[in-house]
Protein backbone atom coordinates (compact mmCIF):
# COMPACT_ATOMS: atom_id res chain seq x y z
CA UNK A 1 -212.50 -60.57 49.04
CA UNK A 2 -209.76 -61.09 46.55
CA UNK A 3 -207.01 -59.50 45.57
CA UNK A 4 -207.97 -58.71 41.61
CA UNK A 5 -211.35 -57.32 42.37
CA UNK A 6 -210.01 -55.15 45.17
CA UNK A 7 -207.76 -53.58 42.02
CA UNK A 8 -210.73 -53.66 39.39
CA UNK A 9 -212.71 -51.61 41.77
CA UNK A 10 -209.83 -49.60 43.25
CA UNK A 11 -209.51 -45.99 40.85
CA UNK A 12 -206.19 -46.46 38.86
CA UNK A 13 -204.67 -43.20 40.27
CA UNK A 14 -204.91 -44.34 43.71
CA UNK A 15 -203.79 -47.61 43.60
CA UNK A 16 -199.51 -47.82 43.85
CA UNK A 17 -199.46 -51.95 43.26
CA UNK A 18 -199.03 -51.57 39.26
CA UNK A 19 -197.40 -49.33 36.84
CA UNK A 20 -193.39 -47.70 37.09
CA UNK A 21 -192.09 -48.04 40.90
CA UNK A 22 -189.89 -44.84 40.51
CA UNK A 23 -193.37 -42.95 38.51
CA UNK A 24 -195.16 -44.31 41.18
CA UNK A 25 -193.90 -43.49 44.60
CA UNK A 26 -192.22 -40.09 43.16
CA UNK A 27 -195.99 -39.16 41.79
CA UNK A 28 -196.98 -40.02 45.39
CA UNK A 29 -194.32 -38.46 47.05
CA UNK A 30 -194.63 -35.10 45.35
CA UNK A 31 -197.70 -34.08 46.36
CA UNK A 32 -196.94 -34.74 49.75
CA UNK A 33 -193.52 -32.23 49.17
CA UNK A 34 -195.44 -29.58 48.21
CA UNK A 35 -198.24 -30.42 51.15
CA UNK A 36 -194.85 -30.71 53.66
CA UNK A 37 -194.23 -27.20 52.08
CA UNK A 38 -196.72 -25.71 52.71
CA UNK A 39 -197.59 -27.39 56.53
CA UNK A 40 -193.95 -25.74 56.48
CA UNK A 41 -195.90 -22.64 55.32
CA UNK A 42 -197.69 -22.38 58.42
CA UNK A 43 -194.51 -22.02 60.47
CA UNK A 44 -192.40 -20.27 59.05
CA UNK A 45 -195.20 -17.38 58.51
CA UNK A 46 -195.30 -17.43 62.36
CA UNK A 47 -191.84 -17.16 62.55
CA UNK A 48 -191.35 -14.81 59.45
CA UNK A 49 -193.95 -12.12 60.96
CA UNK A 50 -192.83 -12.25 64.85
CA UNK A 51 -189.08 -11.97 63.53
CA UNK A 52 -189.80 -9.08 61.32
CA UNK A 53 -192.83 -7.95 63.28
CA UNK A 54 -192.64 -8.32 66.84
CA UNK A 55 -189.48 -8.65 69.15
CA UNK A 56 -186.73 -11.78 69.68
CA UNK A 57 -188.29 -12.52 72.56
CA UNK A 58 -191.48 -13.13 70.52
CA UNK A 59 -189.95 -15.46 68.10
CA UNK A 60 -187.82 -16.78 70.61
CA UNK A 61 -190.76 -18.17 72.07
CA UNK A 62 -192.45 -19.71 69.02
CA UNK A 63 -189.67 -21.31 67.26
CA UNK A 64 -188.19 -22.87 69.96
CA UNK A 65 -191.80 -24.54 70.75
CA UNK A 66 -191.84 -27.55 68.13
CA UNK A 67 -190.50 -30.01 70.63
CA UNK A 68 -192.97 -29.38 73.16
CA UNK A 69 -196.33 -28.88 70.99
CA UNK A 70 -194.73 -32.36 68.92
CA UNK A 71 -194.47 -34.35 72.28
CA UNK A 72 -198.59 -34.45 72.01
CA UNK A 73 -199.37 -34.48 68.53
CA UNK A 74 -196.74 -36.59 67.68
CA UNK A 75 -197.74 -39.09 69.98
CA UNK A 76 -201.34 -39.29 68.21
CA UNK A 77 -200.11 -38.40 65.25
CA UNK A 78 -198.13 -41.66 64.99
CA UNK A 79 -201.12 -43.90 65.92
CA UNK A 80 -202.53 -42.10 62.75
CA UNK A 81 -199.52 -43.55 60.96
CA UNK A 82 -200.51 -46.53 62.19
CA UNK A 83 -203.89 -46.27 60.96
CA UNK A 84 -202.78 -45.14 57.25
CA UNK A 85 -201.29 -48.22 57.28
CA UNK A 86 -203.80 -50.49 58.13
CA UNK A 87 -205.85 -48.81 55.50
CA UNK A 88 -203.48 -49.00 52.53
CA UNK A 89 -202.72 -52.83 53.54
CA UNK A 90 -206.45 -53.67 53.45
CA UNK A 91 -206.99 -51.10 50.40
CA UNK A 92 -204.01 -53.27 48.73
CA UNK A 93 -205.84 -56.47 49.04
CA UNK A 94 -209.33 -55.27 47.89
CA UNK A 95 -210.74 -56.23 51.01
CA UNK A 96 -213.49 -53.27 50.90
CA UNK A 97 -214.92 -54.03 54.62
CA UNK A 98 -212.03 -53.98 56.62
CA UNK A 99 -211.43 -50.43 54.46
CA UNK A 100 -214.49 -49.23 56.00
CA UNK A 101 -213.83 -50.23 59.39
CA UNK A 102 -210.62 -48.79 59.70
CA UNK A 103 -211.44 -45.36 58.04
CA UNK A 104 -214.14 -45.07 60.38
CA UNK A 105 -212.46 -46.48 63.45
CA UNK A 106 -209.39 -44.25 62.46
CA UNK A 107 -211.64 -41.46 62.51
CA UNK A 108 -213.18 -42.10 65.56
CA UNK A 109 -210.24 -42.25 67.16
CA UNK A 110 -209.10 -38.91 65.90
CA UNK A 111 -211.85 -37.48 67.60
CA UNK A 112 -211.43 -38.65 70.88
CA UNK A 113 -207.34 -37.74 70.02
CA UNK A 114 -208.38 -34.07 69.60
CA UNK A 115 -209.74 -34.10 73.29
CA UNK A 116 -207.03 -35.68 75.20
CA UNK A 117 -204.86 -33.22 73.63
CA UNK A 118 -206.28 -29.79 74.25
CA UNK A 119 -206.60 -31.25 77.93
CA UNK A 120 -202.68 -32.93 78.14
CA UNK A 121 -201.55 -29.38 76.76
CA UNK A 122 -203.13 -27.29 78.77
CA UNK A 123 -201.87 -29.23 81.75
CA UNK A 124 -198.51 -30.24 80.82
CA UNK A 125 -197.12 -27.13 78.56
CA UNK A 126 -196.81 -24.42 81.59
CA UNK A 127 -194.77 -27.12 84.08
CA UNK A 128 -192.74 -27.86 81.05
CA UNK A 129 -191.26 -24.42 79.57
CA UNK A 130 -190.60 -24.22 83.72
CA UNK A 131 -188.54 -27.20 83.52
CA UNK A 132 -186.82 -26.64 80.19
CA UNK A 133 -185.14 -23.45 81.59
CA UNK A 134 -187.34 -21.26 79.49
CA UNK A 135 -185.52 -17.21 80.09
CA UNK A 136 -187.90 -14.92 82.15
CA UNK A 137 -187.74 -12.44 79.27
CA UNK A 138 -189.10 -15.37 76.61
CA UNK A 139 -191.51 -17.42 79.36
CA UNK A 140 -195.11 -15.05 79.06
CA UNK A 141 -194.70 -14.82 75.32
CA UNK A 142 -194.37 -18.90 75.38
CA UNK A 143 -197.13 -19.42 77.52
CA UNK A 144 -199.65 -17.12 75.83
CA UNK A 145 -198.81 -18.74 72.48
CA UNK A 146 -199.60 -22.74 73.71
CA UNK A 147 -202.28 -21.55 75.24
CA UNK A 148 -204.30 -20.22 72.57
CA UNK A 149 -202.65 -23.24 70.11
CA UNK A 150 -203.82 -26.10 72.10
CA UNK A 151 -207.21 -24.37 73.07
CA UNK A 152 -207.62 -25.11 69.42
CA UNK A 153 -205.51 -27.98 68.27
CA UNK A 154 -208.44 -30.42 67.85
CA UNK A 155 -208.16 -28.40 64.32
CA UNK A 156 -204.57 -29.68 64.27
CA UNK A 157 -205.01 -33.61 64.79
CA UNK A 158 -208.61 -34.02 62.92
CA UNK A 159 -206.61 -32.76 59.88
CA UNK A 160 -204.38 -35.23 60.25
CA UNK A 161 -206.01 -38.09 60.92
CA UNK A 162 -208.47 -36.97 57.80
CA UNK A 163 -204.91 -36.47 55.73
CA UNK A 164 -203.55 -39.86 56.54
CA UNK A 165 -206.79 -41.56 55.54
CA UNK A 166 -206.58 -39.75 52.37
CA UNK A 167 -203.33 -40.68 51.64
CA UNK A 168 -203.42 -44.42 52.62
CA UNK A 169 -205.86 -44.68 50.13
CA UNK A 170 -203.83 -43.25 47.68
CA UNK A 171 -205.12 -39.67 47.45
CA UNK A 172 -202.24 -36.99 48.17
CA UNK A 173 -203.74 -34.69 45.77
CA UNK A 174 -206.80 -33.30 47.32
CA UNK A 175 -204.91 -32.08 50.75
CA UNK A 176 -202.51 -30.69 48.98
CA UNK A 177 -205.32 -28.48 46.99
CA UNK A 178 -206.94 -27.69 50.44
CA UNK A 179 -203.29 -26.73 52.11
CA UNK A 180 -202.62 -23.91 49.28
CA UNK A 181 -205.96 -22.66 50.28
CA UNK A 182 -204.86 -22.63 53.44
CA UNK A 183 -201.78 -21.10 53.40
CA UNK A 184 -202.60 -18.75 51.68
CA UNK A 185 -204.98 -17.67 54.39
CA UNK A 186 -202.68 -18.61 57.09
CA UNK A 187 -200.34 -15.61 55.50
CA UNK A 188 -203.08 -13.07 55.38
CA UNK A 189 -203.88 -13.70 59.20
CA UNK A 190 -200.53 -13.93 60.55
CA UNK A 191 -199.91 -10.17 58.97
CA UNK A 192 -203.38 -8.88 59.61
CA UNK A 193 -203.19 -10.21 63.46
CA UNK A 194 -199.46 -9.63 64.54
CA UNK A 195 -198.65 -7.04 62.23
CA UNK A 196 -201.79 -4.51 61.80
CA UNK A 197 -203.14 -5.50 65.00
CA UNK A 198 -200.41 -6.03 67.13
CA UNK A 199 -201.33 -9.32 69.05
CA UNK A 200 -198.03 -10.40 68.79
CA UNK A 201 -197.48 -14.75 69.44
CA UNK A 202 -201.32 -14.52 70.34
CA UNK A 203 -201.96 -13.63 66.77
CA UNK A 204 -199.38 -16.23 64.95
CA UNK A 205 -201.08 -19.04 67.58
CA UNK A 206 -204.67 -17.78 66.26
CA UNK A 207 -203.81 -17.57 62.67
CA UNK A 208 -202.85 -20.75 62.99
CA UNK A 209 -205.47 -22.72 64.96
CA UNK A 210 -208.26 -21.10 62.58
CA UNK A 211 -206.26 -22.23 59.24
CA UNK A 212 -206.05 -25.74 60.30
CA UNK A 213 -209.52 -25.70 60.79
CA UNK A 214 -209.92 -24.41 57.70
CA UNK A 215 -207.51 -26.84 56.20
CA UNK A 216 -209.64 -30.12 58.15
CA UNK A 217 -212.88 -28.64 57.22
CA UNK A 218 -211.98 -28.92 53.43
CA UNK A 219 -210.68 -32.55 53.80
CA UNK A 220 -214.06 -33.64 55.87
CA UNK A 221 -216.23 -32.06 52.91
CA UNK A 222 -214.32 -34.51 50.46
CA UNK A 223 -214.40 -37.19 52.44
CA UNK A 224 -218.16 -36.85 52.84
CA UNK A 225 -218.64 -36.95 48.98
CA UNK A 226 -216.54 -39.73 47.86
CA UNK A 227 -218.62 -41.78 45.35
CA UNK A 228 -217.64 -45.05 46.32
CA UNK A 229 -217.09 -47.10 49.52
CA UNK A 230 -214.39 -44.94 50.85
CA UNK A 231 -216.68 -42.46 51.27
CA UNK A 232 -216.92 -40.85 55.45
CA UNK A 233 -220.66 -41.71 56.82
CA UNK A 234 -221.24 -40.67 60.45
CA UNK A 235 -223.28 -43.21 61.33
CA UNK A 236 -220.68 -45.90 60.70
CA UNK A 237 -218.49 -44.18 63.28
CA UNK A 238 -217.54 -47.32 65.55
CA UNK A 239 -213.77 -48.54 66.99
CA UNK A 240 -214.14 -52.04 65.73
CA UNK A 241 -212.10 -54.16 68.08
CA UNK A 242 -210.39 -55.43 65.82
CA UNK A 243 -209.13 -52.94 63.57
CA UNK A 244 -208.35 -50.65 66.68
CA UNK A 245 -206.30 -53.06 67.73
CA UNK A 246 -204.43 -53.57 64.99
CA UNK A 247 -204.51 -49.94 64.31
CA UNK A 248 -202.59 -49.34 68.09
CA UNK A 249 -200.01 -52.19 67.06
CA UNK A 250 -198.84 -50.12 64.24
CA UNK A 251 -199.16 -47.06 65.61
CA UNK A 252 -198.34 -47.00 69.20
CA UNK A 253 -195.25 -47.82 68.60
CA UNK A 254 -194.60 -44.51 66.24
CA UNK A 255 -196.25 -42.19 68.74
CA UNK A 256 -194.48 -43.13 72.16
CA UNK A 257 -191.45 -42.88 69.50
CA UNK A 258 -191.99 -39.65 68.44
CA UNK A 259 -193.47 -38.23 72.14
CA UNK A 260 -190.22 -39.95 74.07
CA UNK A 261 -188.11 -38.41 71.39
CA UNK A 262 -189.70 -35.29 72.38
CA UNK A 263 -189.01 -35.70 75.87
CA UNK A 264 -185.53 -35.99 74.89
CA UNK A 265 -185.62 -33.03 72.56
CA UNK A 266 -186.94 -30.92 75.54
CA UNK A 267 -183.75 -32.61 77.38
CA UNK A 268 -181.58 -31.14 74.65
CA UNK A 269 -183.86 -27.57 74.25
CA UNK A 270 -183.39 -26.77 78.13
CA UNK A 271 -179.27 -27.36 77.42
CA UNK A 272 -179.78 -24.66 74.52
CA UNK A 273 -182.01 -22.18 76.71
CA UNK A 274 -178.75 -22.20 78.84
CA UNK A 275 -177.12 -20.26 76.55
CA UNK A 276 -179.28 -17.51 76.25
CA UNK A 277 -182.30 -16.07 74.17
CA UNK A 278 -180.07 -15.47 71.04
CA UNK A 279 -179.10 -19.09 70.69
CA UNK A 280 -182.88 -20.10 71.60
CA UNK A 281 -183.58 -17.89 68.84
CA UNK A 282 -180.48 -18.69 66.44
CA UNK A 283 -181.35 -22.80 66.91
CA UNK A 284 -184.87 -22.01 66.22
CA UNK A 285 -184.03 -20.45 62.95
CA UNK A 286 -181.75 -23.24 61.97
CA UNK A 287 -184.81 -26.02 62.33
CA UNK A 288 -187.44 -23.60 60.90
CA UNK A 289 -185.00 -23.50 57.70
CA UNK A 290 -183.92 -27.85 57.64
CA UNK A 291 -187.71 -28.20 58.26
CA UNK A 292 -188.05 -27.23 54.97
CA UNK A 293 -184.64 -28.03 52.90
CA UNK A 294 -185.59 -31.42 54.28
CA UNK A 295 -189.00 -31.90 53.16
CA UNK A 296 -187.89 -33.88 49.90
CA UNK A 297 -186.50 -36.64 52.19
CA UNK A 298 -189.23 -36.45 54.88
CA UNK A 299 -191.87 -36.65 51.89
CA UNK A 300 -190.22 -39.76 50.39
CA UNK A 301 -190.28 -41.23 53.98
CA UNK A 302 -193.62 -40.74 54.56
CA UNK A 303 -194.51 -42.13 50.76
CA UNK A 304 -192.83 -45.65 51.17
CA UNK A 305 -195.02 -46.95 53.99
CA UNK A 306 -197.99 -46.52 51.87
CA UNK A 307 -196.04 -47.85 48.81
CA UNK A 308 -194.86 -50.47 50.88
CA UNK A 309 -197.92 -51.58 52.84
CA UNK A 310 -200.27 -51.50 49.39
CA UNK A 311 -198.14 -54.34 47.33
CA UNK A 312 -197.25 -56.25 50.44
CA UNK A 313 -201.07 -56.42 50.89
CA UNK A 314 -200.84 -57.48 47.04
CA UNK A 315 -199.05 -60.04 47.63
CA UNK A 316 -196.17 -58.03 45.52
CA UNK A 317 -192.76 -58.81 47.47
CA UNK A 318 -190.73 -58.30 44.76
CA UNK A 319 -191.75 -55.14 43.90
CA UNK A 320 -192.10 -54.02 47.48
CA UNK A 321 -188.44 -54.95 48.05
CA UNK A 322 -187.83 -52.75 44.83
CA UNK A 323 -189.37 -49.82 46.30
CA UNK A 324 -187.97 -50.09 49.23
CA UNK A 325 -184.02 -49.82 47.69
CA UNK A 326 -185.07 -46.79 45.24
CA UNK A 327 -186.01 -45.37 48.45
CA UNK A 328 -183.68 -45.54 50.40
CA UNK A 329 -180.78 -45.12 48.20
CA UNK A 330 -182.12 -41.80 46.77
CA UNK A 331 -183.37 -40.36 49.71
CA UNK A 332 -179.26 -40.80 50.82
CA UNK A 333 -178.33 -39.13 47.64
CA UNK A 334 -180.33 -36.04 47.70
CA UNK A 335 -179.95 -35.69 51.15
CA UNK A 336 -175.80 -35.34 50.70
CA UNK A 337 -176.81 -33.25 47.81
CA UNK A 338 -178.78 -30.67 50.00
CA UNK A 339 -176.06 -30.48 53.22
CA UNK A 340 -173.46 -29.78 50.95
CA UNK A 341 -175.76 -26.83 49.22
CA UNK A 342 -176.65 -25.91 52.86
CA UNK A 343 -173.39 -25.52 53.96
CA UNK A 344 -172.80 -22.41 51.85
CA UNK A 345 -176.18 -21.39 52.30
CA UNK A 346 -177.03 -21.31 55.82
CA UNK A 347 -175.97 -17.93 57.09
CA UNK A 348 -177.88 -15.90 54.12
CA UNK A 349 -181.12 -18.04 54.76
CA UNK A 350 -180.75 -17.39 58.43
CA UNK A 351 -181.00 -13.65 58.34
CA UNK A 352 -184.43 -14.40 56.85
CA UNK A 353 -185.55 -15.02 60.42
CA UNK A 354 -182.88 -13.61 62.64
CA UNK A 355 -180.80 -9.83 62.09
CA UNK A 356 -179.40 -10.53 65.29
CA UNK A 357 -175.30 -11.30 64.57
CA UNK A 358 -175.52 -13.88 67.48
CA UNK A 359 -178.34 -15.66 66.98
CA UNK A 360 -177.13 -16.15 63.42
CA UNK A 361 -173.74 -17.06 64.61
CA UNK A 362 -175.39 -19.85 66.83
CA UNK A 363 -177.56 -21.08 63.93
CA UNK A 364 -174.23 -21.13 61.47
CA UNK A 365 -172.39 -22.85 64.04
CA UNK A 366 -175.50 -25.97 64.53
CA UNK A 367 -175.46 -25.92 60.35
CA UNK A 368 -171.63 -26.99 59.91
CA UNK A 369 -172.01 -29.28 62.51
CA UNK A 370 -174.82 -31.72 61.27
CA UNK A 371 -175.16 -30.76 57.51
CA UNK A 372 -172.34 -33.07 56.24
CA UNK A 373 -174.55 -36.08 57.98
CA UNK A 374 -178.05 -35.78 56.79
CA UNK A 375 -177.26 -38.76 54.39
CA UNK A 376 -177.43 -40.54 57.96
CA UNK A 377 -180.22 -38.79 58.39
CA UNK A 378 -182.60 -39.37 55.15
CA UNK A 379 -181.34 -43.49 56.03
CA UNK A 380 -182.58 -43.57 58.90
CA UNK A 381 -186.16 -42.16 58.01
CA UNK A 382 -186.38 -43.40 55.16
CA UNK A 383 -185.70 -47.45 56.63
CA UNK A 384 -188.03 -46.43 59.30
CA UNK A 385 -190.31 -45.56 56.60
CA UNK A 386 -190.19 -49.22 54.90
CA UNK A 387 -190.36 -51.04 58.47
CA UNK A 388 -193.48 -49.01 59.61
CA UNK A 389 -195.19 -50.48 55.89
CA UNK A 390 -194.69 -53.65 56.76
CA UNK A 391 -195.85 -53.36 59.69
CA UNK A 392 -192.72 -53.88 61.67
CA UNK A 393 -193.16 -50.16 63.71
CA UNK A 394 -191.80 -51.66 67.05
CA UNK A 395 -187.95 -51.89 65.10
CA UNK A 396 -187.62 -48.12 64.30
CA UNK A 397 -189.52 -47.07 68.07
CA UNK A 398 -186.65 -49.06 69.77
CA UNK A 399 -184.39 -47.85 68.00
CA UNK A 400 -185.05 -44.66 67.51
CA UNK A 401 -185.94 -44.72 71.07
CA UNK A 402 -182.37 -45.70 72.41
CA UNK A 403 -180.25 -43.32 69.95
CA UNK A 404 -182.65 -40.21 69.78
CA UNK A 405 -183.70 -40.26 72.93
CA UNK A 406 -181.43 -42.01 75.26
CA UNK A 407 -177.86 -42.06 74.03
CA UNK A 408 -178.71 -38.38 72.96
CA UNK A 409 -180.05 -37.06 76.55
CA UNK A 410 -176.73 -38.89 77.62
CA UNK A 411 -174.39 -37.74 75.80
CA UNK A 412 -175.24 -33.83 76.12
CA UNK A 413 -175.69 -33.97 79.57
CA UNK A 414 -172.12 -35.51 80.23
CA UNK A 415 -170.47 -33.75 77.64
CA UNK A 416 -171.64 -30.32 78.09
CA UNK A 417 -170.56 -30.30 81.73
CA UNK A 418 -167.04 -31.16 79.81
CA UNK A 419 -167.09 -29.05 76.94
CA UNK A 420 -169.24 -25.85 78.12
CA UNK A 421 -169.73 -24.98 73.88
CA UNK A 422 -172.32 -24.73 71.54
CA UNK A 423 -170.94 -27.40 69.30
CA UNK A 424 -171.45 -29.74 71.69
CA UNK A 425 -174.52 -30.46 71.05
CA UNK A 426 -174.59 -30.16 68.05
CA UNK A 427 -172.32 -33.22 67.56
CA UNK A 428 -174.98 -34.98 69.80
CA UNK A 429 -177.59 -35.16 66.22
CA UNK A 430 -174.52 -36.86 63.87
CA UNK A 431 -173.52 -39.09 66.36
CA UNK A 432 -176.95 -40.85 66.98
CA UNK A 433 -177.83 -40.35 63.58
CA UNK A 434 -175.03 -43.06 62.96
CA UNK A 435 -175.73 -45.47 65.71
CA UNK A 436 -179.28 -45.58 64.16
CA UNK A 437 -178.37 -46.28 60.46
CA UNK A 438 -175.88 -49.19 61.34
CA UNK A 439 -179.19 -51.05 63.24
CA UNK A 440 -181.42 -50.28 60.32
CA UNK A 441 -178.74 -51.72 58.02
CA UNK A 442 -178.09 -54.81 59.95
CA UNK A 443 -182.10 -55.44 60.42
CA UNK A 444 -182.78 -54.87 56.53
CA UNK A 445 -180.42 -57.45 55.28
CA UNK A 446 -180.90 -60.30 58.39
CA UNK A 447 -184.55 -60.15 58.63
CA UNK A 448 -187.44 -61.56 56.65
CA UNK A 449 -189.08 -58.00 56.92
CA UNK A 450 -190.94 -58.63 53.35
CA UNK A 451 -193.14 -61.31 55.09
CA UNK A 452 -194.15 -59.30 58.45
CA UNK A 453 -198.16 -59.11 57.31
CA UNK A 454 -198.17 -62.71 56.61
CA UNK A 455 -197.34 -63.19 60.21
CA UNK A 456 -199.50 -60.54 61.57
CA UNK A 457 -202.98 -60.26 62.62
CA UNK A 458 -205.58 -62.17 60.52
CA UNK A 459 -207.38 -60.67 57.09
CA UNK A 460 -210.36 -60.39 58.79
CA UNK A 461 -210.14 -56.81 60.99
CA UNK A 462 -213.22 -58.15 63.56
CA UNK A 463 -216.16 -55.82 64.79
């Protein structure tokens, strides 16, 4: 099918191969800020009641969880990455049968996700907090809490594998809609549960197993009434060969990335734990509050593979190479902007969380540390961004892989035993922050990167 009728029958709004590149990818990216918000939303009203609610040990337990409830759904999570960018590169080129295939393949998939990950957490989670030298004061409250989560989290990966279809096909609008629903609710039932009823983490967990749902069920309901081919039929459900395959080449890649990463994170956690509940507690308020001064960086990130991955499909390389600089370079620019504003602000946005002087002394002391570097940072997500687009995933999982992962479990494992102080590692994030960038740099400029789908798997996905 060609490329001009896949735009004539493509709805304007969706479609990010004509039109301003700056208007374009920022009217993309900003509804997927304010959706980042308010996934942020979900979080931070966890951590917001327990802290205020419930005792340290509560929130101890909750916020220093991301790395091990992100080691599963990032992993399938990323093949959905993948999967948005088949989509968007068939969606690009018009070619309205492969778009089926892959939205129902990807969908498929999700399914079967949502099993193997209420099964790998039950499993895994328990041996793990025992392994990351969770306290015996924080342990019960942790294990309660994943319990109840990933007895539910099919909710948690079906709405994102229904929000990256959305959004490869150009819609960021309509999750966003459902997610201020959402959190909205999410808010009601985290005070209602853990504060009037007293059910402490296993109210936050609850609260938010039954607003994803919530949040999933919305996005199914508009997928089911699209008007036009895009449109979610059940009895097209299939994983075509083909597009599965190519669906796993992109995103397999991502999620080992981003579940390795985790492994390495728990690494790092269990090094934290060491220092007690209050800098469990005092770390945990640190990444609940960059989680969200972040989100304008994270949001651009995840905007350019779609950007990118539509016009290459087009055929566009100039314009693709385009969005790719605006990208990067102001994604760098506001990062600087915001660790130079967090510097100042951290300890005042910490006692939002934390009243504990020590735990906010911990979470001060992280803050000075890696603020001054989150240009680095917004580089490095942002390139990884552009290579996952064009469908060049393996670059950023290697890398990512050896600087995140390995050089970081490295380097706090051998320099904590020499310098027994917080700080430590914290310099561990900076440090591999900057190996990263200098690979993405070098790649960008010495490869043909533009041209990756030319030399990739054919037009036609296969059944």
């Amino acid at each position: 099918m060609s490329i001009l009728k896949g735009r004539a029958g493509a709805p304007k709004s969706q479609s990010l191969i004509q039109g301003s590149i700056t208007r374009g990818i920022l009217s993309f990216a900003l509804p997927l800020f304010l959706g980042q918000l308010l996934q942020q939303l979900y979080n931070l009203a966890d951590a917001w009641v327990l802290g205020n609610f419930a005792s340290n040990e509560a929130f101890a337990a909750v916020s220093s969880g991301g790395n091990l409830t992100f080691l599963i759904i990032g992993f399938f999570n990323g093949i959905a990455v993948g999967g948005g960018v088949v989509i968007s590169r068939y969606y690009g080129a018009g070619d309205e049968e492969n778009v089926v295939r892959a939205i129902h393949t990807n969908f498929l998939f999700g399914i079967i996700a949502s099993v193997l990950s209420t099964a790998a957490g039950l499993v895994l989670i328990p041996r793990l907090l025992v392994m990351m030298n969770t306290p015996d004061t924080v342990l019960p409250y942790s294990l309660l809490y994943f319990r109840i989560y990933f007895g539910g989290v099919f909710t948690v990966i079906l709405y994102n594998i229904c929000m990256a279809i959305m959004q490869s096909l150009g819609d960021s609008i309509h999750p966003l809609y459902y997610l201020m629903v959402s959190s909205v609710l999410n808010m009601v039932l985290d005070l209602l549960f853990v504060a009037v009823f007293q059910w402490g983490v296993a109210g936050a967990a609850a609260a938010t197993v039954i607003t994803q749902g919530f949040s999933f069920l919305l996005c199914l309901w508009r997928m089911c009434r699209v008007k036009d081919y895009t449109r979610l039929d059940f009895r097209k459900l299939r994983l075509y060969p083909g597009i599965l395959s190519q669906v796993l080449r992109q995103g397999l890649p991502t999620g080992v990335q981003n579940a390795v990463i985790s492994v390495g994170n728990i690494v790092i956690q269990s090094n934290i734990n060491a220092f007690g509940q209050y800098a469990m507690s005092g770390h945990g308020a640190y990444a609940k509050i960059e989680g969200i001064v972040f989100l304008p960086i994270t949001s651009l990130s995840m905007a350019l593979p779609t950007f990118i991955s539509q016009n290459l499909g087009a055929r566009q390389y100039e314009r693709a190479k385009k969005g790719a600089v605006f990208g990067l370079l102001s994604g760098m620019a506001v990062a600087e902007l915001i660790g130079v504003v967090f510097l100042f602000a951290a300890p005042p946005a910490l006692r939002f969380f934390v009243d504990e002087a020590q735990a906010i002394e911990f979470g001060a002391i992280h803050g000075r540390v890696v603020a001054p570097f989150f240009c680095l940072l917004a580089f490095s997500h942002c390139a990884a961004g552009v290579l996952r687009g064009c469908g060049k995933s393996i670059v950023p999982m290697v890398t990512m892989l050896a600087f995140w992962c390995c050089v970081r479990v490295v380097y706090v494992t051998l320099a904590v035993r020499a310098f027994p102080v917080f700080q430590t590692i914290s310099w561990a994030y900076p440090l591999t922050w900057s190996l990263s960038s200098v690979v993405f740099v070098l790649f960008l400029l010495k490869s043909d990167w533009l041209h990756a789908f030319d030399r990739g798997a054919p037009r036609n996905g296969g059944g």
